[in-house]
PDB file of N, CA and C in Angstrom:
ATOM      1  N   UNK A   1       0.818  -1.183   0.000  1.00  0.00           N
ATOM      2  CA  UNK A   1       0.000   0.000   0.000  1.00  0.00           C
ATOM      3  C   UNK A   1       0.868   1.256   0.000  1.00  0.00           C
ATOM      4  N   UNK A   2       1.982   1.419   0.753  1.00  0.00           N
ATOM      5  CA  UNK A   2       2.355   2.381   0.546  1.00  0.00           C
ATOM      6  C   UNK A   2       3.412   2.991  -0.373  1.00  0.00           C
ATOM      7  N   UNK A   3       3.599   1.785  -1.023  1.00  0.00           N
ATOM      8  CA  UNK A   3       4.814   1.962  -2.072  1.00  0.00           C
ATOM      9  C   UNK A   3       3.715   2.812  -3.417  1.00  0.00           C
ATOM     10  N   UNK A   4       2.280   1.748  -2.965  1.00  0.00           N
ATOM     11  CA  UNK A   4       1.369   2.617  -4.120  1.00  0.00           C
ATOM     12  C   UNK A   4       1.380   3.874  -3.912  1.00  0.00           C
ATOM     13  N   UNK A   5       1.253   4.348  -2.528  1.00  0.00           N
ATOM     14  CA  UNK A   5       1.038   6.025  -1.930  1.00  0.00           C
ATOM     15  C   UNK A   5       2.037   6.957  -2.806  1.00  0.00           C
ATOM     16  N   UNK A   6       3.849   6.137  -2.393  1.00  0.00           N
ATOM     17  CA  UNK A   6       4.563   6.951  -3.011  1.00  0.00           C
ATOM     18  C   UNK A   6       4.436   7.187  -4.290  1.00  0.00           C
ATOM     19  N   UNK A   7       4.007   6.372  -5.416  1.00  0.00           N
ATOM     20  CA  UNK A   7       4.086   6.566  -6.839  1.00  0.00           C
ATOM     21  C   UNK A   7       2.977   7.621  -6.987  1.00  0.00           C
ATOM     22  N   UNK A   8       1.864   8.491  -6.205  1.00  0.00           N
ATOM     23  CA  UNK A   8       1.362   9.012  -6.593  1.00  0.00           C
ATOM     24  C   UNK A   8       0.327   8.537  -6.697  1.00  0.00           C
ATOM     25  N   UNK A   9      -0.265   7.382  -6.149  1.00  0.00           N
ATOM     26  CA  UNK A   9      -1.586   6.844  -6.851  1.00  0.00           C
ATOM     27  C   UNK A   9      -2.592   6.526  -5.366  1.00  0.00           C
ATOM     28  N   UNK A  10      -4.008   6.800  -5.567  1.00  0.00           N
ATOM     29  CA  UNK A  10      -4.799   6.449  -4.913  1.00  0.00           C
ATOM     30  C   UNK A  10      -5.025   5.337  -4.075  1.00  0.00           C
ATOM     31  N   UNK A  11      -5.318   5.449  -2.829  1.00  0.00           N
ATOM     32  CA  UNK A  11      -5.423   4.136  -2.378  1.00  0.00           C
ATOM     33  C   UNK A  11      -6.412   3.847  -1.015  1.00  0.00           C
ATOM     34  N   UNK A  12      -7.542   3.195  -1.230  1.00  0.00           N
ATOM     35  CA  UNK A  12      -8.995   2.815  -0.422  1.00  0.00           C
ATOM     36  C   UNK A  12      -7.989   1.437   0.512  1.00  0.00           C
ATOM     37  N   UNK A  13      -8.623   2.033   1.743  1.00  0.00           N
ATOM     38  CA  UNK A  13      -8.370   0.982   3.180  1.00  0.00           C
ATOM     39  C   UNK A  13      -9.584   0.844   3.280  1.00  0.00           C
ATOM     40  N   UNK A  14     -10.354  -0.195   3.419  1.00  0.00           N
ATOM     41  CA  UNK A  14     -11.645  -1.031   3.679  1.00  0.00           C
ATOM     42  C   UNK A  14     -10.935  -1.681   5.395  1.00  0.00           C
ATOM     43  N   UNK A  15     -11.652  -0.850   6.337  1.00  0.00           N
ATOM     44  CA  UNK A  15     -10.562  -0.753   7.174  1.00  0.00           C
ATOM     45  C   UNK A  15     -12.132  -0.213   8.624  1.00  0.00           C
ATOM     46  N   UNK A  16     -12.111  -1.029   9.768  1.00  0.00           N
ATOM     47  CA  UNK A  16     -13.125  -0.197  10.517  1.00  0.00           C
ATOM     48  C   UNK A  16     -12.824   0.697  11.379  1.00  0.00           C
ATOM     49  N   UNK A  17     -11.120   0.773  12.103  1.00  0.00           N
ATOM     50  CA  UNK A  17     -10.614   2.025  12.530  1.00  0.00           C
ATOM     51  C   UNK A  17     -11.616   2.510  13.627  1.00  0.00           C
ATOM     52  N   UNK A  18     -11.783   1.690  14.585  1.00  0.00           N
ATOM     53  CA  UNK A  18     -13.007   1.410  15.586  1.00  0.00           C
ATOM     54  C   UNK A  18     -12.304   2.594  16.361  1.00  0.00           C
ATOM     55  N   UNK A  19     -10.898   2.401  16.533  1.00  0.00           N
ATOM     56  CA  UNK A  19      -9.989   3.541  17.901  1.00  0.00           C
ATOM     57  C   UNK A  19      -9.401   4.480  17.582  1.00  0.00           C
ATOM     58  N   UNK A  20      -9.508   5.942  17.828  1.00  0.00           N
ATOM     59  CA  UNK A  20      -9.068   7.369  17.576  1.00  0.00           C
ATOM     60  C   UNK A  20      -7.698   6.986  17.396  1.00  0.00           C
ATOM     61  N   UNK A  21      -6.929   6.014  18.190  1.00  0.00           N
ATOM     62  CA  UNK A  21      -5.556   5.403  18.045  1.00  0.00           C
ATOM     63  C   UNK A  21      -4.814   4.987  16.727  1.00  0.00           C
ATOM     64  N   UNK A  22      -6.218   4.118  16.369  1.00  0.00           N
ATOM     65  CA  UNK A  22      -5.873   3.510  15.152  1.00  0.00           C
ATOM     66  C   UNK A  22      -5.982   4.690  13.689  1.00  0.00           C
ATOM     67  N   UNK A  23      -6.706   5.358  13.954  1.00  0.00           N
ATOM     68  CA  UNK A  23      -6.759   6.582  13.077  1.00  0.00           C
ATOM     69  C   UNK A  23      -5.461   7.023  12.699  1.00  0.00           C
ATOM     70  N   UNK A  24      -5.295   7.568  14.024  1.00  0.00           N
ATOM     71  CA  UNK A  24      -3.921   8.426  14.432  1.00  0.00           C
ATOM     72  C   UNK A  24      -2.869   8.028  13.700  1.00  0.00           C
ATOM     73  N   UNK A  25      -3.153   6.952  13.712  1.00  0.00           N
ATOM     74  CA  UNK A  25      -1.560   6.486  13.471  1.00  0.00           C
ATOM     75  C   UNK A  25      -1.552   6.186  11.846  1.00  0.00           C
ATOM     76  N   UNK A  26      -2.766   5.269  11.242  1.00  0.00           N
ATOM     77  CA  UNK A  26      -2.841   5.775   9.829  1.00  0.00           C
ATOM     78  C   UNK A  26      -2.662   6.881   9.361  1.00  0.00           C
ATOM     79  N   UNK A  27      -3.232   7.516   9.692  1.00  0.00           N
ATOM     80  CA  UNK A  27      -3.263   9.372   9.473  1.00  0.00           C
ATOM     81  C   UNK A  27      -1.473   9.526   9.185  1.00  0.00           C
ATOM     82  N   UNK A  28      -0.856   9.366  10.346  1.00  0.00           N
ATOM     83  CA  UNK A  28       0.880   9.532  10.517  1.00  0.00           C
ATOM     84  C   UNK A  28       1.415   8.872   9.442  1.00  0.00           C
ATOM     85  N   UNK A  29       1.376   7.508   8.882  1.00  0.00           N
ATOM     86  CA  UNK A  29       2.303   6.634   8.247  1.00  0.00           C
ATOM     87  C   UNK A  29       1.851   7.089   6.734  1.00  0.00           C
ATOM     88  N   UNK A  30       0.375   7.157   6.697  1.00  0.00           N
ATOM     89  CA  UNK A  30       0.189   7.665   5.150  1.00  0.00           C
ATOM     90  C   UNK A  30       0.704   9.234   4.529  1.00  0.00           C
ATOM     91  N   UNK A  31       0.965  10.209   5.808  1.00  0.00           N
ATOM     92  CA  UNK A  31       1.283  11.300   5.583  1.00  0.00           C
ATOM     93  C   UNK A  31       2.832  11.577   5.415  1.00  0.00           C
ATOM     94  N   UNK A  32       3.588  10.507   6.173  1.00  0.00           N
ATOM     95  CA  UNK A  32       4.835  10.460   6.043  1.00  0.00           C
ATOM     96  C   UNK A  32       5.270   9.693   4.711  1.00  0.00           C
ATOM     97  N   UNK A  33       4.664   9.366   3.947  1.00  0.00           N
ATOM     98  CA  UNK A  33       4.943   8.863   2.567  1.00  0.00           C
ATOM     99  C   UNK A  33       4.481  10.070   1.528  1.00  0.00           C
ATOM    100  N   UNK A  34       4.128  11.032   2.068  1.00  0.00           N
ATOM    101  CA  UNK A  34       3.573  12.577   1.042  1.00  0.00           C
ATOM    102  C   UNK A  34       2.688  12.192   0.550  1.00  0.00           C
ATOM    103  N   UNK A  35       1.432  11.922   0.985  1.00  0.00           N
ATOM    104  CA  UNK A  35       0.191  11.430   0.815  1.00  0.00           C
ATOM    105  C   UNK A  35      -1.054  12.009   1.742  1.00  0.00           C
ATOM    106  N   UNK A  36      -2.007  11.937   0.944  1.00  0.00           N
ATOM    107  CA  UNK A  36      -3.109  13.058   2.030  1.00  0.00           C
ATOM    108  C   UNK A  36      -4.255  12.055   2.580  1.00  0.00           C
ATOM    109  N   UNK A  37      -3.866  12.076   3.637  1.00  0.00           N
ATOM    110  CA  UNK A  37      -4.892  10.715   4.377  1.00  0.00           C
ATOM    111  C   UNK A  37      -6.635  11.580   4.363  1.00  0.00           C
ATOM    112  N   UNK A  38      -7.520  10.558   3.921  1.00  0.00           N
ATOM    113  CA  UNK A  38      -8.853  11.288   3.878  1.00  0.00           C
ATOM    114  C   UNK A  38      -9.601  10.524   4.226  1.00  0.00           C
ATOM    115  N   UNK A  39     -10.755  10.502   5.393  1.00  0.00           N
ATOM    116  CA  UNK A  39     -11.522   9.424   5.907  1.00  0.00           C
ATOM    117  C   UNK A  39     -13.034   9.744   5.721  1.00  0.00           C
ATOM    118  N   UNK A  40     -13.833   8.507   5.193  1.00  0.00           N
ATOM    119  CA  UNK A  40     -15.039   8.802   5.424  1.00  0.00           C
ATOM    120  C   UNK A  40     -15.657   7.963   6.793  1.00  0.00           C
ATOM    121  N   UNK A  41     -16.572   8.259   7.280  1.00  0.00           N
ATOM    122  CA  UNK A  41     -17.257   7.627   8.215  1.00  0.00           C
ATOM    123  C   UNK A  41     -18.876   7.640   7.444  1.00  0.00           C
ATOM    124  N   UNK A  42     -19.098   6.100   7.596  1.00  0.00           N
ATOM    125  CA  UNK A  42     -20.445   6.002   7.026  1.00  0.00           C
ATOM    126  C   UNK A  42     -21.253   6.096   8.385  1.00  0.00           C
ATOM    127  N   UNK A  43     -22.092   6.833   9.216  1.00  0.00           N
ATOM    128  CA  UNK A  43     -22.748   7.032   9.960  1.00  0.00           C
ATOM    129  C   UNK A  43     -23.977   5.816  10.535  1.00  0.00           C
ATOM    130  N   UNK A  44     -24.143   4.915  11.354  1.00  0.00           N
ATOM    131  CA  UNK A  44     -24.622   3.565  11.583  1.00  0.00           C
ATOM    132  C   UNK A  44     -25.109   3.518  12.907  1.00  0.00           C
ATOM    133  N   UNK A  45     -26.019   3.476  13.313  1.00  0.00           N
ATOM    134  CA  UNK A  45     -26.470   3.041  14.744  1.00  0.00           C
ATOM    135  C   UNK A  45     -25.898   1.810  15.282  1.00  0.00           C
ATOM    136  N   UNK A  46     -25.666   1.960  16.273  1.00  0.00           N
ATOM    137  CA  UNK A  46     -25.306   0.975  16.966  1.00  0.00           C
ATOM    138  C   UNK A  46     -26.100  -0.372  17.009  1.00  0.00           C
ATOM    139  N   UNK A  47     -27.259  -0.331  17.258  1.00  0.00           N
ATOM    140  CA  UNK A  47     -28.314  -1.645  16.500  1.00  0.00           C
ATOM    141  C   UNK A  47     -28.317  -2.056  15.241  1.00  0.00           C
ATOM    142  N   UNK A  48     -28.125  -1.353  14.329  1.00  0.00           N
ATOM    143  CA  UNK A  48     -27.547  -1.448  12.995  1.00  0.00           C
ATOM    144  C   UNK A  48     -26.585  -1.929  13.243  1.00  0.00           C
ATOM    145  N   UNK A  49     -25.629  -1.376  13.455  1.00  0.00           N
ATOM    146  CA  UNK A  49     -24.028  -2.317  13.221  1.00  0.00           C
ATOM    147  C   UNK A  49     -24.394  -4.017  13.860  1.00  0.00           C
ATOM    148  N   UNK A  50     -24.985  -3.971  14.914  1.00  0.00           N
ATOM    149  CA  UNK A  50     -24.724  -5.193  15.345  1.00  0.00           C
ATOM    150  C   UNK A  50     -25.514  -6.226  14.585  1.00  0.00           C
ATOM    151  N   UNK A  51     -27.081  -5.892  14.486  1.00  0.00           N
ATOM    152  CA  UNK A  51     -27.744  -6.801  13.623  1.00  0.00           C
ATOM    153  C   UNK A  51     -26.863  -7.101  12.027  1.00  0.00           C
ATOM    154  N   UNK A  52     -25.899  -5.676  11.638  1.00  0.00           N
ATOM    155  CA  UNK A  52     -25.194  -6.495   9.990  1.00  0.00           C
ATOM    156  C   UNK A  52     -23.884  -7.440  10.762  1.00  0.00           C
ATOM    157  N   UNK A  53     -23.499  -7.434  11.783  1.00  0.00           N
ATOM    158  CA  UNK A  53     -22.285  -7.883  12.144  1.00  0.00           C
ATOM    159  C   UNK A  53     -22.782  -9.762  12.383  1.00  0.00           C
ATOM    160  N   UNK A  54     -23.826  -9.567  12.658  1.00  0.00           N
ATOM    161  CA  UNK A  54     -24.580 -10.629  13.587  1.00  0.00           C
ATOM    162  C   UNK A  54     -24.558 -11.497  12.209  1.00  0.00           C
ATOM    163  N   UNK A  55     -25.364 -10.740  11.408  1.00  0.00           N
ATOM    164  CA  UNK A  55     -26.494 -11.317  10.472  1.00  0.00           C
ATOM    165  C   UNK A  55     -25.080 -11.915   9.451  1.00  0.00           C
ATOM    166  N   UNK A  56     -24.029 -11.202   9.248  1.00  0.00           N
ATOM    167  CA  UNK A  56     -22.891 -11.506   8.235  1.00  0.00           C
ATOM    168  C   UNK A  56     -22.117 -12.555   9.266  1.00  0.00           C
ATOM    169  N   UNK A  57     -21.861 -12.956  10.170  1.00  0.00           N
ATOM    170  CA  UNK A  57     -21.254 -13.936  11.060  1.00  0.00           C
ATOM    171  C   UNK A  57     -22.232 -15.328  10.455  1.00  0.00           C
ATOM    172  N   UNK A  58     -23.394 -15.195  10.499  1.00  0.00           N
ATOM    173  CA  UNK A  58     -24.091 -16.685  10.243  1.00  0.00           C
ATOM    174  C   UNK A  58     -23.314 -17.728   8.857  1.00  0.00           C
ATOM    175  N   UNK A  59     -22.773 -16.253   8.532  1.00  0.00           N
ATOM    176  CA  UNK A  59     -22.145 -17.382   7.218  1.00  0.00           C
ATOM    177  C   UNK A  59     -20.793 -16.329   6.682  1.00  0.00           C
ATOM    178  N   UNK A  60     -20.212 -16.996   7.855  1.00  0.00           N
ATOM    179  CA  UNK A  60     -18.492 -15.979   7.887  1.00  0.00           C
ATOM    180  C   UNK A  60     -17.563 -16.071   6.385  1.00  0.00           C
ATOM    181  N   UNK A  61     -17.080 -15.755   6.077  1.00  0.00           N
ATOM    182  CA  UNK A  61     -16.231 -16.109   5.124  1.00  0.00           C
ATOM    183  C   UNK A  61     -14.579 -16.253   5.211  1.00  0.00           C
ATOM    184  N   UNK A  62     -14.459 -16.997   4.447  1.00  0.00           N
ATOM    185  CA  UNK A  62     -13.089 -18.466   5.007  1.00  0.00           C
ATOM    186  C   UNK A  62     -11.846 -16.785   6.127  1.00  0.00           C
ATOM    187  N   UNK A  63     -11.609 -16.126   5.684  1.00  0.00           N
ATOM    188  CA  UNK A  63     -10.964 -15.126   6.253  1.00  0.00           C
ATOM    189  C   UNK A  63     -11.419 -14.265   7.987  1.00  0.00           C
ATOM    190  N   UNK A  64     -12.503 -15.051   7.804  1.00  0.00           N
ATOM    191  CA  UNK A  64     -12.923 -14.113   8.792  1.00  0.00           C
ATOM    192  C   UNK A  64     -14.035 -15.156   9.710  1.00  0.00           C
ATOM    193  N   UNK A  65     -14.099 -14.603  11.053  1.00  0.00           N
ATOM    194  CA  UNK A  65     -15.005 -15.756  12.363  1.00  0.00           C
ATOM    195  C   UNK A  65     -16.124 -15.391  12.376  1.00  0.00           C
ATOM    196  N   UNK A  66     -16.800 -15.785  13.359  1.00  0.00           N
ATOM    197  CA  UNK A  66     -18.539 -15.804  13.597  1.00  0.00           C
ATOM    198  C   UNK A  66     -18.281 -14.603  15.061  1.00  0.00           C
ATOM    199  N   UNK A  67     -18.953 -13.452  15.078  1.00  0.00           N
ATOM    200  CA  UNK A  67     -19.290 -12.787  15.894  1.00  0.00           C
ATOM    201  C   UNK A  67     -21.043 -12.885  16.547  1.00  0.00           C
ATOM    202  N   UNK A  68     -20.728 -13.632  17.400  1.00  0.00           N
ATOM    203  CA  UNK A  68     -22.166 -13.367  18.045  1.00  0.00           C
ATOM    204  C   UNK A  68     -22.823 -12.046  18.825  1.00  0.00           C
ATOM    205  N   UNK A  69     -23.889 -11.492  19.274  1.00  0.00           N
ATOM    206  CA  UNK A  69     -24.181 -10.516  20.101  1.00  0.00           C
ATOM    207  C   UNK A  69     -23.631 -10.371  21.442  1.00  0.00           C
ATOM    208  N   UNK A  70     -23.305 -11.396  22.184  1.00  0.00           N
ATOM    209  CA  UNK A  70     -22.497 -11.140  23.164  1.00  0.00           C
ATOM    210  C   UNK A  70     -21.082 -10.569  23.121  1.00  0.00           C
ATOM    211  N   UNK A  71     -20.775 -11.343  21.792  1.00  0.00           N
ATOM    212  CA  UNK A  71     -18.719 -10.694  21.211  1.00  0.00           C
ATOM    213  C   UNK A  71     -19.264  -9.341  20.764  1.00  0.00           C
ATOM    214  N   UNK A  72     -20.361  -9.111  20.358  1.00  0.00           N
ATOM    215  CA  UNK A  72     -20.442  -7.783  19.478  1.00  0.00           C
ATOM    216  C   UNK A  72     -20.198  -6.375  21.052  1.00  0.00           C
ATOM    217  N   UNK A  73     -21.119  -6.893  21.806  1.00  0.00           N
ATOM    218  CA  UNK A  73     -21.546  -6.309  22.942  1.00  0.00           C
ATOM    219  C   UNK A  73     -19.935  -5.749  23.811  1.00  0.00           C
ATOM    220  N   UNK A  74     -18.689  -7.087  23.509  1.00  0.00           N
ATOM    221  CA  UNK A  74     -17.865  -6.796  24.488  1.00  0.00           C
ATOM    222  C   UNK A  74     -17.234  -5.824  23.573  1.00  0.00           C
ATOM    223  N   UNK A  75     -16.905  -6.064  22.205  1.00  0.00           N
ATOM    224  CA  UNK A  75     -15.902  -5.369  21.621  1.00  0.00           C
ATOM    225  C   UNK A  75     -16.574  -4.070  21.586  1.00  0.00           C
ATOM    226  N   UNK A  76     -17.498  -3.805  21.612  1.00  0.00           N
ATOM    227  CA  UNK A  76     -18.485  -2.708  21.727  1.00  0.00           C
ATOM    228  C   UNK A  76     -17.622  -1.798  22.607  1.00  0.00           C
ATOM    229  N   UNK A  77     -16.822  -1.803  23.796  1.00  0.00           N
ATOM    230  CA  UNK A  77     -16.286  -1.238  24.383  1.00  0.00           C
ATOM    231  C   UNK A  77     -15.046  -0.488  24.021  1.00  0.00           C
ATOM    232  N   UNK A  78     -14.396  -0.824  22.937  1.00  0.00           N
ATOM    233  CA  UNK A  78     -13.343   0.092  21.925  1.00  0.00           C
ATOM    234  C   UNK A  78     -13.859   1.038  21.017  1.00  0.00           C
ATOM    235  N   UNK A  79     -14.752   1.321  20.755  1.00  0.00           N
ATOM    236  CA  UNK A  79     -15.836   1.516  19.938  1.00  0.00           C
ATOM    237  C   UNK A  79     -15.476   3.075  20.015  1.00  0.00           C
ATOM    238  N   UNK A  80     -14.538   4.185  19.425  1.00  0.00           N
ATOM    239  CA  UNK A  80     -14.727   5.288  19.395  1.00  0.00           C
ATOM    240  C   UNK A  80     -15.349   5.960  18.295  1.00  0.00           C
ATOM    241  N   UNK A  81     -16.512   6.514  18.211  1.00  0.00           N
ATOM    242  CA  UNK A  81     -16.830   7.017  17.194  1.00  0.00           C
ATOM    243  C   UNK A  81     -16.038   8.618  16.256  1.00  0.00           C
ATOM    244  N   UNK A  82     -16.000   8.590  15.554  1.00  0.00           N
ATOM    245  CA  UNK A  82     -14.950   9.710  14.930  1.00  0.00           C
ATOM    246  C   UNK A  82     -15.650  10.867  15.628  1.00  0.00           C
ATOM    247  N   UNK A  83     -15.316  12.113  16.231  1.00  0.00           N
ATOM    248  CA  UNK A  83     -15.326  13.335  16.419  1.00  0.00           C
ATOM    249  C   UNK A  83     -14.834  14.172  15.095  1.00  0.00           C
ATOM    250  N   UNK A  84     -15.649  15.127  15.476  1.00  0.00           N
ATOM    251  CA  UNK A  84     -15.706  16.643  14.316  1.00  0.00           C
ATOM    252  C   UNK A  84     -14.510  17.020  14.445  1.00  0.00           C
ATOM    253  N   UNK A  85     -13.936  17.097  15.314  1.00  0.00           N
ATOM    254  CA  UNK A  85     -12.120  17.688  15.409  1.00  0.00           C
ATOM    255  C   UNK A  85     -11.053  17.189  14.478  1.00  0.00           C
ATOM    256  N   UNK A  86     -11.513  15.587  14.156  1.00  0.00           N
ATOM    257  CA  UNK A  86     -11.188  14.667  13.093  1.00  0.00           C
ATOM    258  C   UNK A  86     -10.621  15.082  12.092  1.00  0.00           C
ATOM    259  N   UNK A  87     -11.886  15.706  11.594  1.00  0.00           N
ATOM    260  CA  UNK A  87     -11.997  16.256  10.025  1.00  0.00           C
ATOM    261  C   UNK A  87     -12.529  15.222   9.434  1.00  0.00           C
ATOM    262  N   UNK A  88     -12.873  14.142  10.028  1.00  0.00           N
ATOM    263  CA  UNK A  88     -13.752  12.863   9.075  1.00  0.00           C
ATOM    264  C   UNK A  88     -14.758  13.204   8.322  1.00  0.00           C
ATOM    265  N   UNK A  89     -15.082  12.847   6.749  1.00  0.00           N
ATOM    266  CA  UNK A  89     -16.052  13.681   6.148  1.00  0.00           C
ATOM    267  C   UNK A  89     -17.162  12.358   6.320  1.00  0.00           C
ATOM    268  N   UNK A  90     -18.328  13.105   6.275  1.00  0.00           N
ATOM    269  CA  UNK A  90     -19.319  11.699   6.925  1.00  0.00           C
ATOM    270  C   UNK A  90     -19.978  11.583   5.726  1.00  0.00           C
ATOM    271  N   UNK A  91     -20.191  10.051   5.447  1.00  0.00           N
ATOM    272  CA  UNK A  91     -21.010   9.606   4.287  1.00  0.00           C
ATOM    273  C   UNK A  91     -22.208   9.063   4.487  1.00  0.00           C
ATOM    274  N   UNK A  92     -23.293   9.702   3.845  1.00  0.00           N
ATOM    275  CA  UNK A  92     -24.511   9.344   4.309  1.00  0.00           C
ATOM    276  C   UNK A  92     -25.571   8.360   2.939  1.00  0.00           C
TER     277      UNK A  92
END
């Protein structure tokens, strides 16, 4: 990814960036390659997220596990939503 950054060329992280941490630090590594880090946040209720998290676990795919409502519930606790200070542009 970032060798793409340096040549100048575009590049989408499909990425959930749940922690202001994890932002942060993307934000840093893509900017230190002379690249302009730009985030959208698709805006989701919290019942929403969990019923698609739930509902896409019933039939996981080979890369990825089964999240039930109780796992949804704990990880729920990292859960920072982007702030306006951000600059996150929100996609609706």
């Amino acid at each position: 990814m970032f060798k793409i950054l340096k040549a100048g060329k575009d590049v989408i992280i499909d990425e959930g960036f749940w922690a202001k941490s994890q932002r942060d630090d993307i934000k840093k590594k893509v900017s230190e390659v002379g690249a302009k880090p730009i985030f959208y946040y698709v805006e989701c209720s919290v019942n929403k997220m969990r019923e698609r998290v739930v509902n896409r676990s019933k039939n996981p795919p080979i890369d990825s596990f089964e999240i039930n409502e109780e796992m949804f519930d704990k990880y729920l606790k990292y859960w920072e939503p982007p702030r306006k200070e951000e600059g996150i542009l929100l996609a609706s």
